[in-house]
C-alpha atoms as a PDB file:
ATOM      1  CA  UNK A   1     -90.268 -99.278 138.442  1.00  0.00           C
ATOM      2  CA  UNK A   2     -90.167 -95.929 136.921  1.00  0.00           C
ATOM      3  CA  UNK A   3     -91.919 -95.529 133.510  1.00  0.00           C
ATOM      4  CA  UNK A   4     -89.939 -95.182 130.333  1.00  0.00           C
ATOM      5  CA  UNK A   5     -90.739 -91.642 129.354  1.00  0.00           C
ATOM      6  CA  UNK A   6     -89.670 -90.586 133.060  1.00  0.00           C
ATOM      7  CA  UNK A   7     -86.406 -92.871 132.857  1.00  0.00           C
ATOM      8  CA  UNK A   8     -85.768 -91.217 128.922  1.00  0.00           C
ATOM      9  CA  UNK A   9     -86.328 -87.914 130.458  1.00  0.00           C
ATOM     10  CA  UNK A  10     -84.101 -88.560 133.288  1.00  0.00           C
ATOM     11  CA  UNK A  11     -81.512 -90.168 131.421  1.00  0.00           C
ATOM     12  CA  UNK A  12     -81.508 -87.077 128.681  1.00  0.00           C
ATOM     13  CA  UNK A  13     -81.438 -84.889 131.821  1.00  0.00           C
ATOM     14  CA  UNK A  14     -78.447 -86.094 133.754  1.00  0.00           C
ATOM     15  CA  UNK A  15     -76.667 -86.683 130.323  1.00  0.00           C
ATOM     16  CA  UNK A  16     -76.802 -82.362 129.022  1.00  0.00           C
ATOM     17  CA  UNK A  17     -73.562 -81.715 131.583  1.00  0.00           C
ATOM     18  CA  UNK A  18     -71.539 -84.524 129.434  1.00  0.00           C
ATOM     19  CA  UNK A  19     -72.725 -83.085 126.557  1.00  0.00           C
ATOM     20  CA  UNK A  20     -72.077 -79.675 126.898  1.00  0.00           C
ATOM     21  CA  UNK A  21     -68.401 -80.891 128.000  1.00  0.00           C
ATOM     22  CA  UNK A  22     -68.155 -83.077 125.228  1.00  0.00           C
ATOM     23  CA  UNK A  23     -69.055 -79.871 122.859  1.00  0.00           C
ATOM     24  CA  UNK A  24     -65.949 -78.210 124.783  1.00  0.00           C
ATOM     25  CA  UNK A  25     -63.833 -80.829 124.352  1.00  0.00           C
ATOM     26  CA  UNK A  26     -64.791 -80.675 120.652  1.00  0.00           C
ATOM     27  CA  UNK A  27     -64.245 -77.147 120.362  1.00  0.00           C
ATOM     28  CA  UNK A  28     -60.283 -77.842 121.450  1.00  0.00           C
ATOM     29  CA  UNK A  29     -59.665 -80.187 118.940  1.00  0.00           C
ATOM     30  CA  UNK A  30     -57.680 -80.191 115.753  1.00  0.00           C
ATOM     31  CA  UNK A  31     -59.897 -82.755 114.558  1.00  0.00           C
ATOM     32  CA  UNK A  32     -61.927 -85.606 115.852  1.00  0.00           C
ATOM     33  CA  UNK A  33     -61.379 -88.955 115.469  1.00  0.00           C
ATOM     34  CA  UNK A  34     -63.170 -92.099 116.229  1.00  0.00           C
ATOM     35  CA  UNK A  35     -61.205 -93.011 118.608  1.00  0.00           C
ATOM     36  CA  UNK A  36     -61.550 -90.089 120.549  1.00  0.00           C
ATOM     37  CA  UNK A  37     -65.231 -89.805 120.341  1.00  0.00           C
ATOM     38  CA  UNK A  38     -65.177 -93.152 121.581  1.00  0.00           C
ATOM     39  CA  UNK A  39     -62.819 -92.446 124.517  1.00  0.00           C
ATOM     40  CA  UNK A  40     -65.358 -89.284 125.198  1.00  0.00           C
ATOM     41  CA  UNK A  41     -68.423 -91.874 125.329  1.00  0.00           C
ATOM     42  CA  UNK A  42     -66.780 -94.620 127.717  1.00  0.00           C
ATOM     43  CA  UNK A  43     -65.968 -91.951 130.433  1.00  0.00           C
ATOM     44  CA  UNK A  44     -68.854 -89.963 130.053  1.00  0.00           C
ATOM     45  CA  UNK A  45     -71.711 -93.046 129.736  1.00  0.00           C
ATOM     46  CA  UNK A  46     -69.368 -95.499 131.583  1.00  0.00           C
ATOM     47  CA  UNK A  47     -69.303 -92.677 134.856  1.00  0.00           C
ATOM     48  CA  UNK A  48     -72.539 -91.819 134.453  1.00  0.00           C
ATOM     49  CA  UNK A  49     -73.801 -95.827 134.495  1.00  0.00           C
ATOM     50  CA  UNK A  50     -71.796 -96.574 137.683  1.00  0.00           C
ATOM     51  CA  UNK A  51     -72.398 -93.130 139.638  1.00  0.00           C
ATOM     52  CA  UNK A  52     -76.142 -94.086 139.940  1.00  0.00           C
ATOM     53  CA  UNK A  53     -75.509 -97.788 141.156  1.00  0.00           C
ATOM     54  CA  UNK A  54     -72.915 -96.259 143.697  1.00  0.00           C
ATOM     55  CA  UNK A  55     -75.694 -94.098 144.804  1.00  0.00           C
ATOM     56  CA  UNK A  56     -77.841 -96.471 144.920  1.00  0.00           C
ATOM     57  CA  UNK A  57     -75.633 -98.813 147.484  1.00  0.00           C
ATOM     58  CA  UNK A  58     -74.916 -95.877 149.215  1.00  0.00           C
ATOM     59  CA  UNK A  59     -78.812 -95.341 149.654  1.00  0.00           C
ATOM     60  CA  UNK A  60     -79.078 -97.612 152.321  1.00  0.00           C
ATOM     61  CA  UNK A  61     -77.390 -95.267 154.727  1.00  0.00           C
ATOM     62  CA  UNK A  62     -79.602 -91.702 155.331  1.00  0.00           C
ATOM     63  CA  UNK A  63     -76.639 -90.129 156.433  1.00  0.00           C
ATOM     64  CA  UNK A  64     -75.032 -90.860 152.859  1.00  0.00           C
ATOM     65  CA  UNK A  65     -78.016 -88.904 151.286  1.00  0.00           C
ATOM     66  CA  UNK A  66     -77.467 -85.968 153.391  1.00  0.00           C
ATOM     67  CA  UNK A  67     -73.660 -85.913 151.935  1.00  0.00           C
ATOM     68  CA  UNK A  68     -73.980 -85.509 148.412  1.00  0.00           C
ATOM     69  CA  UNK A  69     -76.664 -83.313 148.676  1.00  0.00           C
ATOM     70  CA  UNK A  70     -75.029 -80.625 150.568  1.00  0.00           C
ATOM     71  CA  UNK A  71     -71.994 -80.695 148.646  1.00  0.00           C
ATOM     72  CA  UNK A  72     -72.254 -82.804 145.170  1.00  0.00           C
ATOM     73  CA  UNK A  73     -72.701 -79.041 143.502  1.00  0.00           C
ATOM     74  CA  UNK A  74     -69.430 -77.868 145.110  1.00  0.00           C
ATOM     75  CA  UNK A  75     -67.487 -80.674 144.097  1.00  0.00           C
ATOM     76  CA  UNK A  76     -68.735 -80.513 141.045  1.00  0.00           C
ATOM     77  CA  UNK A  77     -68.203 -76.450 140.668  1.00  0.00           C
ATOM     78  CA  UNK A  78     -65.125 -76.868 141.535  1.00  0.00           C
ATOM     79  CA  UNK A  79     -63.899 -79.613 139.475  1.00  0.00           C
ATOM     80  CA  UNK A  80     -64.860 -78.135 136.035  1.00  0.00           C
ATOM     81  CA  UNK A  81     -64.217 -74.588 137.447  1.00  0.00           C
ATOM     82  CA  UNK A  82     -60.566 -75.379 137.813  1.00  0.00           C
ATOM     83  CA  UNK A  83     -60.133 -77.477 134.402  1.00  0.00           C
ATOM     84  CA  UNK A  84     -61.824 -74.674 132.604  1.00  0.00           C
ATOM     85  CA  UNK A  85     -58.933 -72.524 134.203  1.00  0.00           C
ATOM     86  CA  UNK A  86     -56.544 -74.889 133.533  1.00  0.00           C
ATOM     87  CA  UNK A  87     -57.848 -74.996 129.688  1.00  0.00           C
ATOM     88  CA  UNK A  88     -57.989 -70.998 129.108  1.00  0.00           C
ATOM     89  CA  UNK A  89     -54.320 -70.779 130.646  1.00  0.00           C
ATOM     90  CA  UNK A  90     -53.117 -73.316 128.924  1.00  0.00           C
ATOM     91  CA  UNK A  91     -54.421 -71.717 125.221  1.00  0.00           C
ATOM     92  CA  UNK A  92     -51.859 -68.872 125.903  1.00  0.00           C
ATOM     93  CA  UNK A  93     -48.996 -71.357 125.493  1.00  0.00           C
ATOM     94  CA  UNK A  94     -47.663 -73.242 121.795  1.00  0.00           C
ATOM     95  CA  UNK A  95     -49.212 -76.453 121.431  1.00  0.00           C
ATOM     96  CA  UNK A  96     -46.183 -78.913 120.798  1.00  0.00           C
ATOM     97  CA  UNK A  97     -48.860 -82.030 119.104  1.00  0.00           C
ATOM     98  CA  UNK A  98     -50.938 -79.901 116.675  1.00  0.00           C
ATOM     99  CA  UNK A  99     -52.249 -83.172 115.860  1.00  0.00           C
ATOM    100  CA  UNK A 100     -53.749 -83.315 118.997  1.00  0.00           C
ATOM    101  CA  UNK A 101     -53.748 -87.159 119.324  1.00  0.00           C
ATOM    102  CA  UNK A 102     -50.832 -87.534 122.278  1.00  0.00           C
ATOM    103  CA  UNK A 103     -50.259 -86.288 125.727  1.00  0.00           C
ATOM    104  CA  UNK A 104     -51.713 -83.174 126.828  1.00  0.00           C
ATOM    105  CA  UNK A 105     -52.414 -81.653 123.137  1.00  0.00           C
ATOM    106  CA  UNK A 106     -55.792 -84.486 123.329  1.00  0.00           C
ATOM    107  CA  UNK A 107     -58.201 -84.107 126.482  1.00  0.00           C
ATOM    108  CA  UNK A 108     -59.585 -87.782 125.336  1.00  0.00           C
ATOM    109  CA  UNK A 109     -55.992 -89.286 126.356  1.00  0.00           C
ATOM    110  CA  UNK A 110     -55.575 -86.796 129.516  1.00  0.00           C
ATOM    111  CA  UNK A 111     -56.475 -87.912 133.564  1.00  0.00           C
ATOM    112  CA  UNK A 112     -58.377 -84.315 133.095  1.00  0.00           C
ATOM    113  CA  UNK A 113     -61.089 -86.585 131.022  1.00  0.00           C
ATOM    114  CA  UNK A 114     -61.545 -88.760 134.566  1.00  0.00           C
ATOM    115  CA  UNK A 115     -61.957 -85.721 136.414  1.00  0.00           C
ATOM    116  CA  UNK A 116     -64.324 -84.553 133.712  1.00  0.00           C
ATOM    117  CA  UNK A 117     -66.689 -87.459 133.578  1.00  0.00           C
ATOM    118  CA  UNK A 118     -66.291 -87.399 137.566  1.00  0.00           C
ATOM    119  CA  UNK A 119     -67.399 -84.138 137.705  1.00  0.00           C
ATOM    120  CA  UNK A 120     -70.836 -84.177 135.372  1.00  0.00           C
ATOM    121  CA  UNK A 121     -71.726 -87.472 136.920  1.00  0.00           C
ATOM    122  CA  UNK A 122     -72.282 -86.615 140.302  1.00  0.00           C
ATOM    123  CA  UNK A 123     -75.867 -85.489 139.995  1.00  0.00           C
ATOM    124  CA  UNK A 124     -76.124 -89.268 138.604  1.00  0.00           C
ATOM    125  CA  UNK A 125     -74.988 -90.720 142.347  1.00  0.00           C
ATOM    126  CA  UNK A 126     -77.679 -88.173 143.814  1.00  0.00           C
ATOM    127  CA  UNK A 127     -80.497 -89.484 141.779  1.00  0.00           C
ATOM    128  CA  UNK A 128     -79.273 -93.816 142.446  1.00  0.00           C
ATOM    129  CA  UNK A 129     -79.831 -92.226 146.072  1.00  0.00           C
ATOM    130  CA  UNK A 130     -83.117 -91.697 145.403  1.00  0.00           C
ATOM    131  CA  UNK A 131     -83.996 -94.418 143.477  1.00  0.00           C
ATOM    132  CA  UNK A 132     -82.576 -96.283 145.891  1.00  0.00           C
ATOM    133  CA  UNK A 133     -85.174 -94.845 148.698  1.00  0.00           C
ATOM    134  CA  UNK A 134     -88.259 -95.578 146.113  1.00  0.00           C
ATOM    135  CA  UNK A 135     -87.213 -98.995 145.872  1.00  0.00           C
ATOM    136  CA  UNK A 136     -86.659 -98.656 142.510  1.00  0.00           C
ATOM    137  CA  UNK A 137     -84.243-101.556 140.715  1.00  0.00           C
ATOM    138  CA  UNK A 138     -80.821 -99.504 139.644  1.00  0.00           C
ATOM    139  CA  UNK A 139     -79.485-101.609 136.564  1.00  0.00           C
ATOM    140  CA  UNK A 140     -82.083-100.766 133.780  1.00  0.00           C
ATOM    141  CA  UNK A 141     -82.180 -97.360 134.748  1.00  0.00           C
ATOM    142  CA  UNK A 142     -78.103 -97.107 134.898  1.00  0.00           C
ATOM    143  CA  UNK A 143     -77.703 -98.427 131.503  1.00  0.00           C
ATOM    144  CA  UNK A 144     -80.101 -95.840 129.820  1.00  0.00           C
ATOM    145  CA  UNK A 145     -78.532 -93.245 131.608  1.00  0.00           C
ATOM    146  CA  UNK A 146     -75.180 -94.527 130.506  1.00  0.00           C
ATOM    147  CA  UNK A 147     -75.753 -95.709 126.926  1.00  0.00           C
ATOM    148  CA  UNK A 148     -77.628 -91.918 126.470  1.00  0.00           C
ATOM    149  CA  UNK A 149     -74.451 -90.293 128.134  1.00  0.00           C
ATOM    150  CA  UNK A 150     -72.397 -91.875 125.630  1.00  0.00           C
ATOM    151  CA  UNK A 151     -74.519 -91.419 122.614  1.00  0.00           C
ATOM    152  CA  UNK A 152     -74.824 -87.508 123.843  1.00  0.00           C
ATOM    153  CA  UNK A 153     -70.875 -87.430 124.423  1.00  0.00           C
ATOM    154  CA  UNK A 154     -70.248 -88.612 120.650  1.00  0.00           C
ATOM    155  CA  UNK A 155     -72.740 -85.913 119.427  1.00  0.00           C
ATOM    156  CA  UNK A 156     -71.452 -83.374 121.340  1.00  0.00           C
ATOM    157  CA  UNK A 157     -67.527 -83.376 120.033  1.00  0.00           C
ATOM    158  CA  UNK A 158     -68.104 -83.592 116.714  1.00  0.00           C
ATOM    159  CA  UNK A 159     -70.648 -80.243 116.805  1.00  0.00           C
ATOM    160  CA  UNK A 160     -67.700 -79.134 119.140  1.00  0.00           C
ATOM    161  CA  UNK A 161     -65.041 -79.259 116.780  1.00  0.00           C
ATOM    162  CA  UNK A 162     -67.441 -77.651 114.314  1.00  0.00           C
ATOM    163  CA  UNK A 163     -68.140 -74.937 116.031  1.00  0.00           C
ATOM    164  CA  UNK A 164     -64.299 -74.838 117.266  1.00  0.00           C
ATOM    165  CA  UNK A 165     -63.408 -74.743 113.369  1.00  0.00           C
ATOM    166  CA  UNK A 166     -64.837 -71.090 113.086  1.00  0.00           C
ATOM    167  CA  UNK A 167     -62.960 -70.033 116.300  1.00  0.00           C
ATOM    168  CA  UNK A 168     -59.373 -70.814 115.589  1.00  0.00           C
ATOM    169  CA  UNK A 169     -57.153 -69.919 117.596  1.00  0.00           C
ATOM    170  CA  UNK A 170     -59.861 -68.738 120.481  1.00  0.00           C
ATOM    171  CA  UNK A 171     -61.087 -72.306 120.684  1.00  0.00           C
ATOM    172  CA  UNK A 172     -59.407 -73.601 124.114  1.00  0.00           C
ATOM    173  CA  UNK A 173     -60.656 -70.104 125.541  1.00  0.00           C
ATOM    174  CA  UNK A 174     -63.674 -70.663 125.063  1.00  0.00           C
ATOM    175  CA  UNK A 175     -64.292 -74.399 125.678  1.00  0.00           C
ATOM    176  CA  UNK A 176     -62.625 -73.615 129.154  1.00  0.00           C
ATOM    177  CA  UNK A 177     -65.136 -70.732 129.839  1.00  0.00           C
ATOM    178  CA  UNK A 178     -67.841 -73.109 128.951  1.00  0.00           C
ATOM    179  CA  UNK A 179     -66.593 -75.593 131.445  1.00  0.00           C
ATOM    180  CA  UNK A 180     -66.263 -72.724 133.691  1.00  0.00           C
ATOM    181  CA  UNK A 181     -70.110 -71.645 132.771  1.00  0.00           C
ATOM    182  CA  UNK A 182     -71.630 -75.404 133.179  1.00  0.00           C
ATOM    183  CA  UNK A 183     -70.162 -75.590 136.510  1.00  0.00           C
ATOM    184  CA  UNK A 184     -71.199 -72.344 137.687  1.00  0.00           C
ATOM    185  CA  UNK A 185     -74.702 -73.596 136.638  1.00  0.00           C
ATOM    186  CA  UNK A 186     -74.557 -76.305 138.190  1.00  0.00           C
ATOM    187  CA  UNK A 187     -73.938 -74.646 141.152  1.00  0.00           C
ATOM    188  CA  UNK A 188     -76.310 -71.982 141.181  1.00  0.00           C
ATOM    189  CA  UNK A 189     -79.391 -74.944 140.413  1.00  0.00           C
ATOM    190  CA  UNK A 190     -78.589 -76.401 143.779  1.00  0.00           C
ATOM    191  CA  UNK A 191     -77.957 -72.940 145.657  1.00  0.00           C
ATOM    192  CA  UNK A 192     -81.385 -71.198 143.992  1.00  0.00           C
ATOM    193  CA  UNK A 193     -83.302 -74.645 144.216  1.00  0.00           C
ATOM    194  CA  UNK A 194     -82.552 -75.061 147.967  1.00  0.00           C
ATOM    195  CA  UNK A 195     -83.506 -71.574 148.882  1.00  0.00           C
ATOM    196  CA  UNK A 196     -86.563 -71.801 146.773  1.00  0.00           C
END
């Protein structure tokens, strides 16, 4: 059983991609509603509670290890690389919803938000791997690293949409480079850590 100052570190760890997303997501909206924050916390915790037990089943099979860690940082590169893309193009274009509470005009109502949660949760299945191989019981430490995801994905649009406040206009430019930025990160830790 892992200690709870390890499992709290852990869990604040593997939640900083959601909530550096989150503050991106923030940054692109109009205004934040409950609602939304809400919708931000149940992909973000809810993704990052089941990626670890999936890991964990998986953890059984060696050869299921050797997957995700040769290419969990490239899928996960490339997922927020291209929504980032997708995010600065789309900020050259006339937002129909100014509201930004329907179809594309809100990232909390988009399939992009799957993708999103998807894509910061992966080092989550990596480390129910290894918990898996210490022996370690997955649904304690799954639920602190979900409930913290969430509670980090709430935090992180609202000081999103603060900062996004000051930047008008740029806001969707820059939220995309910072999804652009976190996965480059991302991918670099895995490329610099394996070499070192």
């Amino acid at each position: 059983m892992l200690d709870p100052l390890t499992l709290l570190a852990l869990a604040v760890g593997l939640a900083m991609d959601s909530f550096a997303v989150s503050i991106a997501l923030g940054v692109s909206l109009p205004r934040v509603r409950t609602n939304q924050a809400l919708r931000l916390a149940l992909a973000f915790g809810g993704f990052q509670f089941l990626m670890p037990v999936v890991g964990y089943l998986a953890g059984k099979s060696v050869a299921g290890q050797q997957w995700v860690a040769d290419y969990d940082h490239w899928i996960a590169f490339g997922l927020l690389a291209a929504l980032g893309a997708k995010m600065i193009r789309d900020a050259g274009t006339p937002d129909e919803d100014e509201a930004g509470t329907a179809g594309d005009g809100d990232p909390t109502k988009s399939p992009q938000l799957v993708v999103l949660a998807l894509a910061t949760s992966v080092d989550a299945l990596a480390v129910g791997l290894s918990l898996a191989l210490l022996h370690v019981t997955i649904l304690l430490p799954s639920s602190i690293i979900g409930l913290t995801a969430a509670a980090f994905a709430i935090v992180g649009v609202h000081l999103g949409h603060r900062l996004g406040h000051h930047l008008e206009r740029r806001a969707e430019v820059v939220g995309g480079l910072a999804l652009i930025a976190i996965g480059l990160r991302i991918l670099l830790e895995h490329l610099l850590g394996a070499s070192g």
